[in-house]
PDB file of N, CA and C in Angstrom:
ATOM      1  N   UNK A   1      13.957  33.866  -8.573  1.00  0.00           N
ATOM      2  CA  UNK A   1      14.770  32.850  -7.937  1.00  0.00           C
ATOM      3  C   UNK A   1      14.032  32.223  -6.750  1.00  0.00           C
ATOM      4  N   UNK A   2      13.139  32.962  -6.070  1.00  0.00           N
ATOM      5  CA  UNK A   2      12.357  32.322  -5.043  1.00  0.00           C
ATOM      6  C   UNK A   2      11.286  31.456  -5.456  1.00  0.00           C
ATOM      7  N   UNK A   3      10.862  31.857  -6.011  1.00  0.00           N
ATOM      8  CA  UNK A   3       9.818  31.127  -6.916  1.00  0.00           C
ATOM      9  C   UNK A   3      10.780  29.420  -6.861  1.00  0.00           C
ATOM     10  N   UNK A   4      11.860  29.122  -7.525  1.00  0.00           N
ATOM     11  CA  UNK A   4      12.573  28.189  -8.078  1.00  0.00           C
ATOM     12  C   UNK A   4      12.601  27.577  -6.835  1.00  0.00           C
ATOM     13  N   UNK A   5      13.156  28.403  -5.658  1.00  0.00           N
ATOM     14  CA  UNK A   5      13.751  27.526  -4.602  1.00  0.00           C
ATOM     15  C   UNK A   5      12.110  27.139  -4.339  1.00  0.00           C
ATOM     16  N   UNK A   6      10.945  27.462  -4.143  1.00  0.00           N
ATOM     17  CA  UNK A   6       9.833  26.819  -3.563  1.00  0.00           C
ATOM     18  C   UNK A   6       9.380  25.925  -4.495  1.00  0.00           C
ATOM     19  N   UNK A   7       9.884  25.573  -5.781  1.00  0.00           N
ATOM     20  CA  UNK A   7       9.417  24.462  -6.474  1.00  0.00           C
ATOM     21  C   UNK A   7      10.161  23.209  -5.701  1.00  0.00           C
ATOM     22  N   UNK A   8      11.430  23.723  -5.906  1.00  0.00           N
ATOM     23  CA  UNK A   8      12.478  22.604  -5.513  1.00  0.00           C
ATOM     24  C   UNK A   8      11.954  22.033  -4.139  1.00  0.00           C
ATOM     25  N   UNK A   9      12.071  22.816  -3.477  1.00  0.00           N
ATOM     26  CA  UNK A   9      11.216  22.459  -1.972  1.00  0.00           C
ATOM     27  C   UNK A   9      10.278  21.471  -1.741  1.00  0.00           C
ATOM     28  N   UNK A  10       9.359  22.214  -2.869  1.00  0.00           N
ATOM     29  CA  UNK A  10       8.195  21.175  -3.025  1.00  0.00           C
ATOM     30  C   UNK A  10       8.538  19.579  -3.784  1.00  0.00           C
ATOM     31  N   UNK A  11       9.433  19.737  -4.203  1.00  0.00           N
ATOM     32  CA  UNK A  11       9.605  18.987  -5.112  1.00  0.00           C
ATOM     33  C   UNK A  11      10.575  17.357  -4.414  1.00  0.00           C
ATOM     34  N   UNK A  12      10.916  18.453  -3.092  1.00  0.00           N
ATOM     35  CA  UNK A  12      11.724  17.573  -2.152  1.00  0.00           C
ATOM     36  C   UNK A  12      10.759  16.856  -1.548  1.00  0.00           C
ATOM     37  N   UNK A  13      10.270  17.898  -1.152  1.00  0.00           N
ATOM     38  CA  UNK A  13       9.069  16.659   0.164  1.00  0.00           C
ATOM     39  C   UNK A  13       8.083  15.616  -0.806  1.00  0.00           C
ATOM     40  N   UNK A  14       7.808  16.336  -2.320  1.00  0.00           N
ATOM     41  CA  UNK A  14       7.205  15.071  -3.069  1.00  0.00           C
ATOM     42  C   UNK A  14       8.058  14.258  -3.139  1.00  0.00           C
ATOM     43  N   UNK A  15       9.015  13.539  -3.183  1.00  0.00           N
ATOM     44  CA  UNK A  15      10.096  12.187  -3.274  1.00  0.00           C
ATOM     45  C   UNK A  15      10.186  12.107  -1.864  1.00  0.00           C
ATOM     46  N   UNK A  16      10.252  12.589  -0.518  1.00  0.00           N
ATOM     47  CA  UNK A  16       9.626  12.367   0.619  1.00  0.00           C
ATOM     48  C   UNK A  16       8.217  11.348   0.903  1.00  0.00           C
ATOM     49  N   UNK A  17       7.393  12.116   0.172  1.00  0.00           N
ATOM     50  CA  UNK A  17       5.799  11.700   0.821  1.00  0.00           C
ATOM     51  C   UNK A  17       6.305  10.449  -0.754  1.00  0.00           C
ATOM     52  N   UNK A  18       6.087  10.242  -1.312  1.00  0.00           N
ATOM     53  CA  UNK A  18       6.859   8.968  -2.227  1.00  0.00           C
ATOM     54  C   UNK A  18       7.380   7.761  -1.469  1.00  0.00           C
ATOM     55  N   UNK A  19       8.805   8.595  -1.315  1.00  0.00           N
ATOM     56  CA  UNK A  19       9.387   7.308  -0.442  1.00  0.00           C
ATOM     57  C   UNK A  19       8.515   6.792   0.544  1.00  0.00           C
ATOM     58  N   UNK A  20       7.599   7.484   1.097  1.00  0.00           N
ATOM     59  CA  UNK A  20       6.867   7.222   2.183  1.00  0.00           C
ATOM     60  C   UNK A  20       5.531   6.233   2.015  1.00  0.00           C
ATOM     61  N   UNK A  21       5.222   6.871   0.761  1.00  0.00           N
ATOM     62  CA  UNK A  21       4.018   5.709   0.224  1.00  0.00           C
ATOM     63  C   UNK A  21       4.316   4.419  -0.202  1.00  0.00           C
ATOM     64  N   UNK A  22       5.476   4.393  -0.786  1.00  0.00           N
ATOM     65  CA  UNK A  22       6.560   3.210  -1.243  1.00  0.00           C
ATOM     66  C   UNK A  22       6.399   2.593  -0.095  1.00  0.00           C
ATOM     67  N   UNK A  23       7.225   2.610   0.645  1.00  0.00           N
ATOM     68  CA  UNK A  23       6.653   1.733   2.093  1.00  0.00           C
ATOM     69  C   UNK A  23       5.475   1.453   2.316  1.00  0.00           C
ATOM     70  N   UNK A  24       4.803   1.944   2.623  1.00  0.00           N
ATOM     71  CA  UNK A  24       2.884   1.740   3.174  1.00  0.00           C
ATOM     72  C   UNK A  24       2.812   0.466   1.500  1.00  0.00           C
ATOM     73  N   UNK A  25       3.076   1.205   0.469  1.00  0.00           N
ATOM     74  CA  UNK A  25       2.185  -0.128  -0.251  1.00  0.00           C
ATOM     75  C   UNK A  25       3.017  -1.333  -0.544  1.00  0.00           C
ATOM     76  N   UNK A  26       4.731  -1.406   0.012  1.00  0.00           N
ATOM     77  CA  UNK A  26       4.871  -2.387  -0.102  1.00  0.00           C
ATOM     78  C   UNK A  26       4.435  -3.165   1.187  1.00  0.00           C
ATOM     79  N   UNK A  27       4.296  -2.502   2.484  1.00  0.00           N
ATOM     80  CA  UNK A  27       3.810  -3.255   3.895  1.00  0.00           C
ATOM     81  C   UNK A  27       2.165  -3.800   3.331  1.00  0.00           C
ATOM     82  N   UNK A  28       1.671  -3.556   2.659  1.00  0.00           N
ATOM     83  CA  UNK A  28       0.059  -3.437   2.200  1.00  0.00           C
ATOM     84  C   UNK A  28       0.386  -4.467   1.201  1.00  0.00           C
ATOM     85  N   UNK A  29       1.428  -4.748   0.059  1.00  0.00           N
ATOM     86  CA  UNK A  29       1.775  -5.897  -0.640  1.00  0.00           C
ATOM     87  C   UNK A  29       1.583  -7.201  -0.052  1.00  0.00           C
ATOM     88  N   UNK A  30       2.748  -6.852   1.460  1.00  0.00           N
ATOM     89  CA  UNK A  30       3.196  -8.124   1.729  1.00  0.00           C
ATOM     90  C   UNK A  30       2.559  -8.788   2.484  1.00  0.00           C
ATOM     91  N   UNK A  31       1.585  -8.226   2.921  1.00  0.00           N
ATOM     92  CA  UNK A  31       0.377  -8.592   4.182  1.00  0.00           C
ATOM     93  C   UNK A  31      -0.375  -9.351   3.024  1.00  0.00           C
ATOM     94  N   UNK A  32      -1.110  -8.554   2.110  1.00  0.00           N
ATOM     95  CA  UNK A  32      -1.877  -9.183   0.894  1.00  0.00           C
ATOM     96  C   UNK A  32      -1.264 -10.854   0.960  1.00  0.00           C
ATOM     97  N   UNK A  33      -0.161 -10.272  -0.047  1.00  0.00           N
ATOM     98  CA  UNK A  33       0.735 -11.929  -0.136  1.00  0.00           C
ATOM     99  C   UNK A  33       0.173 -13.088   0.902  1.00  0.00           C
ATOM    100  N   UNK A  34       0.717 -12.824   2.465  1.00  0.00           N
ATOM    101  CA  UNK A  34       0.575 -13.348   3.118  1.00  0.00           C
ATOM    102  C   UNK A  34      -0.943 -14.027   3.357  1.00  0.00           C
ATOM    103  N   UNK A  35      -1.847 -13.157   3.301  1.00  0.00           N
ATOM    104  CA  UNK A  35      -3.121 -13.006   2.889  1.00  0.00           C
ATOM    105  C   UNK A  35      -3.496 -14.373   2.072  1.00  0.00           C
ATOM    106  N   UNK A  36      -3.057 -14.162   0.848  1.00  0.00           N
ATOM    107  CA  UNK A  36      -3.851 -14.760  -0.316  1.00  0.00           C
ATOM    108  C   UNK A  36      -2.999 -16.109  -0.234  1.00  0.00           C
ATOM    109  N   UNK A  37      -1.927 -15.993   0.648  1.00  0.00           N
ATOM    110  CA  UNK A  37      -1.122 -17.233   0.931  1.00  0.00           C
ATOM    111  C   UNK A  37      -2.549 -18.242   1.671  1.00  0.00           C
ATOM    112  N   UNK A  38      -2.490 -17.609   2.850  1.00  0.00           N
ATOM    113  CA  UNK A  38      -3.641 -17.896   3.621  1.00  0.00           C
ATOM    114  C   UNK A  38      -4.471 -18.854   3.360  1.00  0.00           C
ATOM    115  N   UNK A  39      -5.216 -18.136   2.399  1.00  0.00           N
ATOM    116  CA  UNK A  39      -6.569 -18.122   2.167  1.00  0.00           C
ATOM    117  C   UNK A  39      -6.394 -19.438   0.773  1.00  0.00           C
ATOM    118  N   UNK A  40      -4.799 -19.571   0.558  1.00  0.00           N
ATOM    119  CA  UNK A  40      -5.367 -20.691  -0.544  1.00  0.00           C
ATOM    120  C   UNK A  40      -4.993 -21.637   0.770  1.00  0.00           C
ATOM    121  N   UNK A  41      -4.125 -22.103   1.504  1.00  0.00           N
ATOM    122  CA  UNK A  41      -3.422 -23.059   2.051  1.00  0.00           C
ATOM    123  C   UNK A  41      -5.116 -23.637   2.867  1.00  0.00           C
ATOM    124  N   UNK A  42      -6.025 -23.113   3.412  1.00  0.00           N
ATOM    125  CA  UNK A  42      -7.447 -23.101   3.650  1.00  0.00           C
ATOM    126  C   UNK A  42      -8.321 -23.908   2.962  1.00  0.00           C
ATOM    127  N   UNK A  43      -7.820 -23.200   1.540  1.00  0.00           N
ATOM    128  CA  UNK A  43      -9.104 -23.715   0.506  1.00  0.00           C
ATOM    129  C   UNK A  43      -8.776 -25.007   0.386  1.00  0.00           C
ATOM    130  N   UNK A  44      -7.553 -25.370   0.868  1.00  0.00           N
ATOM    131  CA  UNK A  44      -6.838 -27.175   0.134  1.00  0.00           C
ATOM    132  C   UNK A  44      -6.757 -27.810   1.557  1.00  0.00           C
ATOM    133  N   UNK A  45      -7.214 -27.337   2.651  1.00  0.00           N
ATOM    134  CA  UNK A  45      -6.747 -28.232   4.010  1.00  0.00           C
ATOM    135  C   UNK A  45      -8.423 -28.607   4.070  1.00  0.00           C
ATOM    136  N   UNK A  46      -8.518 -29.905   4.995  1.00  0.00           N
ATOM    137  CA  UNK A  46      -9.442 -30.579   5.674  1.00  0.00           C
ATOM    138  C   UNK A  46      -9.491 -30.705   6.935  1.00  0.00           C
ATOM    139  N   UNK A  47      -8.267 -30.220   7.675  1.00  0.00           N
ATOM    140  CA  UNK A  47      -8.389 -30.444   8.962  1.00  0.00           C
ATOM    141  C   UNK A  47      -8.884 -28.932   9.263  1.00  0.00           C
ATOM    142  N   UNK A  48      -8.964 -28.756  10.954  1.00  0.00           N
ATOM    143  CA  UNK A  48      -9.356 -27.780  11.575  1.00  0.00           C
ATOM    144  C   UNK A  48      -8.394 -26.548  11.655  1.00  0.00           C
ATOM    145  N   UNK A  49      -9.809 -25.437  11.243  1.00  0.00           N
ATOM    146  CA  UNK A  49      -8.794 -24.148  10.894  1.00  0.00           C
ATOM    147  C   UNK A  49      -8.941 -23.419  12.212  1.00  0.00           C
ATOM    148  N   UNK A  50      -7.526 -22.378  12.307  1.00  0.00           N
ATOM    149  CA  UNK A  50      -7.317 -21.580  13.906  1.00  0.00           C
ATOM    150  C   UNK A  50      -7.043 -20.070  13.600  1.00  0.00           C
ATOM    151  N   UNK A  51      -7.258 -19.228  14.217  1.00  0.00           N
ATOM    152  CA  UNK A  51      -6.772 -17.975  13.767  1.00  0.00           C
ATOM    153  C   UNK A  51      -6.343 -17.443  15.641  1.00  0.00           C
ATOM    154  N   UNK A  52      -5.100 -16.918  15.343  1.00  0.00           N
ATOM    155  CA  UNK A  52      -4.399 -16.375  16.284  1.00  0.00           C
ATOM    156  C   UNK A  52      -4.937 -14.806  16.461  1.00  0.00           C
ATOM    157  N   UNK A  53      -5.550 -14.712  17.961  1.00  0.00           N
ATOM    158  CA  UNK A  53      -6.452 -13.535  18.489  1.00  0.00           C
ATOM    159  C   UNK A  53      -5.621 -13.330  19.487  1.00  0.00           C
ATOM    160  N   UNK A  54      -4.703 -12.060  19.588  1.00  0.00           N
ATOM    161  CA  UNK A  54      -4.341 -11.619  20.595  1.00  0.00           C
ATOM    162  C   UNK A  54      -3.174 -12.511  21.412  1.00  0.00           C
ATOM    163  N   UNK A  55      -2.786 -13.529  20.785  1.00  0.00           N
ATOM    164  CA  UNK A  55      -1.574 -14.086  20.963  1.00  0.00           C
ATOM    165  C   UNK A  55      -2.075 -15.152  21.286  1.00  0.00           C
ATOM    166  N   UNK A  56      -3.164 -15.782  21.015  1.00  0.00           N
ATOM    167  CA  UNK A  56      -3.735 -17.240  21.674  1.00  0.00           C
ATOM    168  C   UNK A  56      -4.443 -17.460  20.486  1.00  0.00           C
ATOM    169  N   UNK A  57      -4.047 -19.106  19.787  1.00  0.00           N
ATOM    170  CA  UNK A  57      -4.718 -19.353  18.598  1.00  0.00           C
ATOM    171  C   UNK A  57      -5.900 -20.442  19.326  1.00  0.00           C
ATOM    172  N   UNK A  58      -7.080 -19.940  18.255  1.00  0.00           N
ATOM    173  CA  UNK A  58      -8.876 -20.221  18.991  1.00  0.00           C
ATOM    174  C   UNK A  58      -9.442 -20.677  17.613  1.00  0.00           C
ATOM    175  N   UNK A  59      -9.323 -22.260  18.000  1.00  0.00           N
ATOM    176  CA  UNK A  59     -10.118 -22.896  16.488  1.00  0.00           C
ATOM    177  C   UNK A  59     -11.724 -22.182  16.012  1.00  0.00           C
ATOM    178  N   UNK A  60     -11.574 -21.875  14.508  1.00  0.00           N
ATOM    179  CA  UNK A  60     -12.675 -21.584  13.972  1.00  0.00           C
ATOM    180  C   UNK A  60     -13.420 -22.322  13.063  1.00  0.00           C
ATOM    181  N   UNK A  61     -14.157 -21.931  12.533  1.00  0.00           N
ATOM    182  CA  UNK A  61     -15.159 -22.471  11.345  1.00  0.00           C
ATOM    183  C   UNK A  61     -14.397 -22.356  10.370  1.00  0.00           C
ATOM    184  N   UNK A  62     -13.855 -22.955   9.267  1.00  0.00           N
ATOM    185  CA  UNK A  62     -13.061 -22.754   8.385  1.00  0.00           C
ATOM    186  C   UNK A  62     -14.331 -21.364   7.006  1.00  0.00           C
ATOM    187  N   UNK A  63     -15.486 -21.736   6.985  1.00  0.00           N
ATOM    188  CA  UNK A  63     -16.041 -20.428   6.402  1.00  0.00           C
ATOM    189  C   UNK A  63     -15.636 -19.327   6.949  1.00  0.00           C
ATOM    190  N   UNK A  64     -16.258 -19.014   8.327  1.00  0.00           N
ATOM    191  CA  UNK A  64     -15.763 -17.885   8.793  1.00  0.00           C
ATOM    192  C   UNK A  64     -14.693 -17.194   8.565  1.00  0.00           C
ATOM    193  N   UNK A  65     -14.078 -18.105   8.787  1.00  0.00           N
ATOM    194  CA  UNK A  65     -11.803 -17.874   8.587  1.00  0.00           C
ATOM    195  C   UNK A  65     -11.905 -17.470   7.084  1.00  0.00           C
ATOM    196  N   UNK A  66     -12.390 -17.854   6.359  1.00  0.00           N
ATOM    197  CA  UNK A  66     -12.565 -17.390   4.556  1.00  0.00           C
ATOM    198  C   UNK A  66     -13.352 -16.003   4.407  1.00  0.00           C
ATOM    199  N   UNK A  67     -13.524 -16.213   5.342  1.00  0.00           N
ATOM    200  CA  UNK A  67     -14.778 -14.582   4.995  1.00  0.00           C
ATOM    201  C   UNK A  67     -14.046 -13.472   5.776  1.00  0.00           C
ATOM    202  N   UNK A  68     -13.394 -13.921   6.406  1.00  0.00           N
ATOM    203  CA  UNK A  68     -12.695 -12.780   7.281  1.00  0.00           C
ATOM    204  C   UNK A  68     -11.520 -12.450   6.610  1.00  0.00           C
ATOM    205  N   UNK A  69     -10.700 -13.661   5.917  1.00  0.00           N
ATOM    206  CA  UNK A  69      -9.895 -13.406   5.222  1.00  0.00           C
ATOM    207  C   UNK A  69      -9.617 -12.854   3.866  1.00  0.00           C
ATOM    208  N   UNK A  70     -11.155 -13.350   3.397  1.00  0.00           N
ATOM    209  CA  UNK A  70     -11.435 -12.342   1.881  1.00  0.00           C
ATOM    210  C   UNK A  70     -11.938 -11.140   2.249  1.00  0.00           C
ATOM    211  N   UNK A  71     -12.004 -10.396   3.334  1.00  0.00           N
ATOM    212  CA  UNK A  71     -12.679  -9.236   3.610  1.00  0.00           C
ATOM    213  C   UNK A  71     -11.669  -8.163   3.870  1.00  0.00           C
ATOM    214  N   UNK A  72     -10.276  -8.675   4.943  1.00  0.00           N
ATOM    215  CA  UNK A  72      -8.771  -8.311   4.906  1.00  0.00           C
ATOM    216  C   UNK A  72      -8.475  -7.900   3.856  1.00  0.00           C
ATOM    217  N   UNK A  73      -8.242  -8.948   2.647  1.00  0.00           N
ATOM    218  CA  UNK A  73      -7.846  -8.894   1.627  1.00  0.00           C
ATOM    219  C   UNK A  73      -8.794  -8.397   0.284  1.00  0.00           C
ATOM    220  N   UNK A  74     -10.165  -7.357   0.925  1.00  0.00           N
ATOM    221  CA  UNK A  74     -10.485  -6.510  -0.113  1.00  0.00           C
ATOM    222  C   UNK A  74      -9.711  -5.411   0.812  1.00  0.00           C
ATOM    223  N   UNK A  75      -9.459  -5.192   1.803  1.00  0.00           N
ATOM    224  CA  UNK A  75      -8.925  -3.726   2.577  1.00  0.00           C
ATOM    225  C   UNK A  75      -7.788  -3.438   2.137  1.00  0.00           C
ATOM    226  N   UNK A  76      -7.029  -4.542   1.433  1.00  0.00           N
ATOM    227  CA  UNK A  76      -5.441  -4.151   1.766  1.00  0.00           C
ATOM    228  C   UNK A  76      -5.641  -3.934  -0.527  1.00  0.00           C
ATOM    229  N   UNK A  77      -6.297  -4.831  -0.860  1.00  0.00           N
ATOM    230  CA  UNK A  77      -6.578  -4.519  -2.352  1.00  0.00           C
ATOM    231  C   UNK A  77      -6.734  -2.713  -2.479  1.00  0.00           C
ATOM    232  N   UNK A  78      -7.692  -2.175  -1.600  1.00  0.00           N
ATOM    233  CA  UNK A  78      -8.237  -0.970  -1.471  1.00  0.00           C
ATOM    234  C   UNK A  78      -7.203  -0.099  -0.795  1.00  0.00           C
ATOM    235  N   UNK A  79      -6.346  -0.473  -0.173  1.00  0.00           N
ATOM    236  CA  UNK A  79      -5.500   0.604   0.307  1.00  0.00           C
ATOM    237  C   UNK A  79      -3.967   0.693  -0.600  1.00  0.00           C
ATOM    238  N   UNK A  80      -3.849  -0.139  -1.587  1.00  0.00           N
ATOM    239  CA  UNK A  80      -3.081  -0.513  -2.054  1.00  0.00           C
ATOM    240  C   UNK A  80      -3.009   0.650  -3.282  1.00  0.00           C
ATOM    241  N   UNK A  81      -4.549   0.438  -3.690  1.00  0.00           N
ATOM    242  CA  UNK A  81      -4.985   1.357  -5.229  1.00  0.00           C
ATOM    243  C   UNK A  81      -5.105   2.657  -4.653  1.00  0.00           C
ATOM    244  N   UNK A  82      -5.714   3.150  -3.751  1.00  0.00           N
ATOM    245  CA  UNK A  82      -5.475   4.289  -2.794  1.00  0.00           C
ATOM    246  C   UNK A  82      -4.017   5.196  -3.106  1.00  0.00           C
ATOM    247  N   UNK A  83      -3.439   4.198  -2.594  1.00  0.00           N
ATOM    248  CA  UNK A  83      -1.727   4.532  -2.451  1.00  0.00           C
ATOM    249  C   UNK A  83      -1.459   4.317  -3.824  1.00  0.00           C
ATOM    250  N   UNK A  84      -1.637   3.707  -4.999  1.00  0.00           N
ATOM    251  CA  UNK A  84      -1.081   3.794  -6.300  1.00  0.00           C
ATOM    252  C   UNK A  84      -2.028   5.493  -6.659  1.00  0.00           C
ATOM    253  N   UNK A  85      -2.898   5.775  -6.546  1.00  0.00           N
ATOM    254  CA  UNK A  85      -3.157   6.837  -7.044  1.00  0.00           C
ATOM    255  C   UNK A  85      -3.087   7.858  -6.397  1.00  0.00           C
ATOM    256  N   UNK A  86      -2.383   7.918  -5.266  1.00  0.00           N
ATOM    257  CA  UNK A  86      -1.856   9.055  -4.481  1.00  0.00           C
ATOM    258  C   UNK A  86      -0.237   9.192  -5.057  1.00  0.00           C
ATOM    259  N   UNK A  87       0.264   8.037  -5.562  1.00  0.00           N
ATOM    260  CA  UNK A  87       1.338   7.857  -6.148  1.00  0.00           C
ATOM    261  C   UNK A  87       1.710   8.877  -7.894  1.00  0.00           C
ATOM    262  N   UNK A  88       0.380   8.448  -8.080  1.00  0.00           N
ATOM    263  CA  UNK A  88       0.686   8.938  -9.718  1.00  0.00           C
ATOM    264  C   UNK A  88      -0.029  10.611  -9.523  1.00  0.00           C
ATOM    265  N   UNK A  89      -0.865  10.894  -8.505  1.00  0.00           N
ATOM    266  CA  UNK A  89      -0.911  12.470  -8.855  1.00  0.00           C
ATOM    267  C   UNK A  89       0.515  13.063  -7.790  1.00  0.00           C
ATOM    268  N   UNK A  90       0.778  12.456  -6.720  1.00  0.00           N
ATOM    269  CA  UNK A  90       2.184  13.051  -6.868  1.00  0.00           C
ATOM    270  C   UNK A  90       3.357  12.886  -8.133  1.00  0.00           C
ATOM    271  N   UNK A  91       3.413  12.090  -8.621  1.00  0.00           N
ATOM    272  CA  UNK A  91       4.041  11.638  -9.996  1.00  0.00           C
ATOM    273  C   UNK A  91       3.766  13.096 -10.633  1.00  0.00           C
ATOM    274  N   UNK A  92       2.715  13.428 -11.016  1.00  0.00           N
ATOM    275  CA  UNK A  92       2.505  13.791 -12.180  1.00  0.00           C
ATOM    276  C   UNK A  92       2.729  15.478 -11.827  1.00  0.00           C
ATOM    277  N   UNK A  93       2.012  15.784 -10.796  1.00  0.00           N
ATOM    278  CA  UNK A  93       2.711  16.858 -10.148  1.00  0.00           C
ATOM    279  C   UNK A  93       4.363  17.347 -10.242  1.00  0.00           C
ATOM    280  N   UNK A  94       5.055  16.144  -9.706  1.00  0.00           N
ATOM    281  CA  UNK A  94       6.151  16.433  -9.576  1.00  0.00           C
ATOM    282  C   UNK A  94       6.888  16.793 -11.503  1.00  0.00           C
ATOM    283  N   UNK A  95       6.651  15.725 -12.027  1.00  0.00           N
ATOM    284  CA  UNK A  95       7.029  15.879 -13.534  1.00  0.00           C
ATOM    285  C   UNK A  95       6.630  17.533 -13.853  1.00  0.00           C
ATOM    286  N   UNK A  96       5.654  18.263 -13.657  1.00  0.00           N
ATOM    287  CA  UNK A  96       5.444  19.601 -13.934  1.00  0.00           C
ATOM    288  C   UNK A  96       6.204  20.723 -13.403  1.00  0.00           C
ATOM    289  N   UNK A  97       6.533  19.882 -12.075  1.00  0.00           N
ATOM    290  CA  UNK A  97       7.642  21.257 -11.189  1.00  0.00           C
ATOM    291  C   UNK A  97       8.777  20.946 -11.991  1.00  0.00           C
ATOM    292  N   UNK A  98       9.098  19.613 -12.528  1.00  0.00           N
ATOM    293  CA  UNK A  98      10.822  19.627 -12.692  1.00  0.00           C
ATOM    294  C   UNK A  98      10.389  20.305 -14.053  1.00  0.00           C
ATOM    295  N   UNK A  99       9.819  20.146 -14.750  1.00  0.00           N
ATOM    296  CA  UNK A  99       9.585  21.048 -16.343  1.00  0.00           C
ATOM    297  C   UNK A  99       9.689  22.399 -16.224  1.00  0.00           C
ATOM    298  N   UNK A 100       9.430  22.741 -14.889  1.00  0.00           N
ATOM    299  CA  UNK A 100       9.054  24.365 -14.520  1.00  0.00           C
ATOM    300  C   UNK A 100      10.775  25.179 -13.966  1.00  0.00           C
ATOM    301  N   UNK A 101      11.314  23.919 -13.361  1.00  0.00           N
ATOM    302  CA  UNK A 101      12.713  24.148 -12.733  1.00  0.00           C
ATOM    303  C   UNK A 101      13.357  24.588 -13.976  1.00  0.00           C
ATOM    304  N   UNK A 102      13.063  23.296 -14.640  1.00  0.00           N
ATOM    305  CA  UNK A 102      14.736  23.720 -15.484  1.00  0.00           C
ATOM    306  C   UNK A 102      13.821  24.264 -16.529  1.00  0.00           C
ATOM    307  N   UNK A 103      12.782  24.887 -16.977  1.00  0.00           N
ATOM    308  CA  UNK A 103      12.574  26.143 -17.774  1.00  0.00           C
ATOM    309  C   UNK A 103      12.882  27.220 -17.207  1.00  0.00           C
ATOM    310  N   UNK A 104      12.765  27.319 -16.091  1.00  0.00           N
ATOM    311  CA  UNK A 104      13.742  28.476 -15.378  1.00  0.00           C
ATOM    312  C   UNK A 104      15.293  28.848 -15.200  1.00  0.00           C
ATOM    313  N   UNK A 105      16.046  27.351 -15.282  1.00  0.00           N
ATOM    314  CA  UNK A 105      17.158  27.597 -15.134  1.00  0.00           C
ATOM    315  C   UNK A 105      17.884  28.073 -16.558  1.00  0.00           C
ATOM    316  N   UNK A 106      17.355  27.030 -17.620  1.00  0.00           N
ATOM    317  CA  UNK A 106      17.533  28.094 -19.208  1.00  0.00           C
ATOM    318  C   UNK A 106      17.673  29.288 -19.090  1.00  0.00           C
TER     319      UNK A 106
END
């Protein structure tokens, strides 16, 4: 029976650390979004591009602003897949404890 209760346990804080990654990659989604919003509204403007530093926006080179912004947006690509595969070996983990629960409770 102890055995059972430390699956379950475990099994709690995995839908914990879950819910928890759920967040991080949708905050990591929506930045992206915003991101790739960015970076097209850029590719189609002619006038002068600005990026807001520290609460004061400071006109840039519109390359620069593209390179900084495709560089963001490999970090958040990369933390995204990070978090999907921290996702699926908790996934897959967890699917083995609940197989293990209720072969026990039989």
């Amino acid at each position: 029976m102890k055995e059972q209760e430390r699956n379950i346990q475990e099994l709690q804080m995995m839908e914990q650390n879950l819910s928890q990654l759920l967040m991080q990659k949708q905050n990591f989604q929506s930045r992206l979004l915003e991101n790739e919003n960015a970076l097209s509204e850029l590719s189609s403007t002619k006038k002068q591009s600005y990026k807001i530093i520290g609460g004061i926006m400071v006109a840039v080179e519109k390359e620069n602003l593209q390179k900084d912004l495709n560089s963001e947006k490999e970090v958040f690509e990369l933390r995204i897949k990070n978090i999907e595969k921290q996702e699926n070996k908790i996934k897959e983990r967890a699917q083995e404890l609940q197989k293990e629960i209720l072969k026990e409770l039989k």
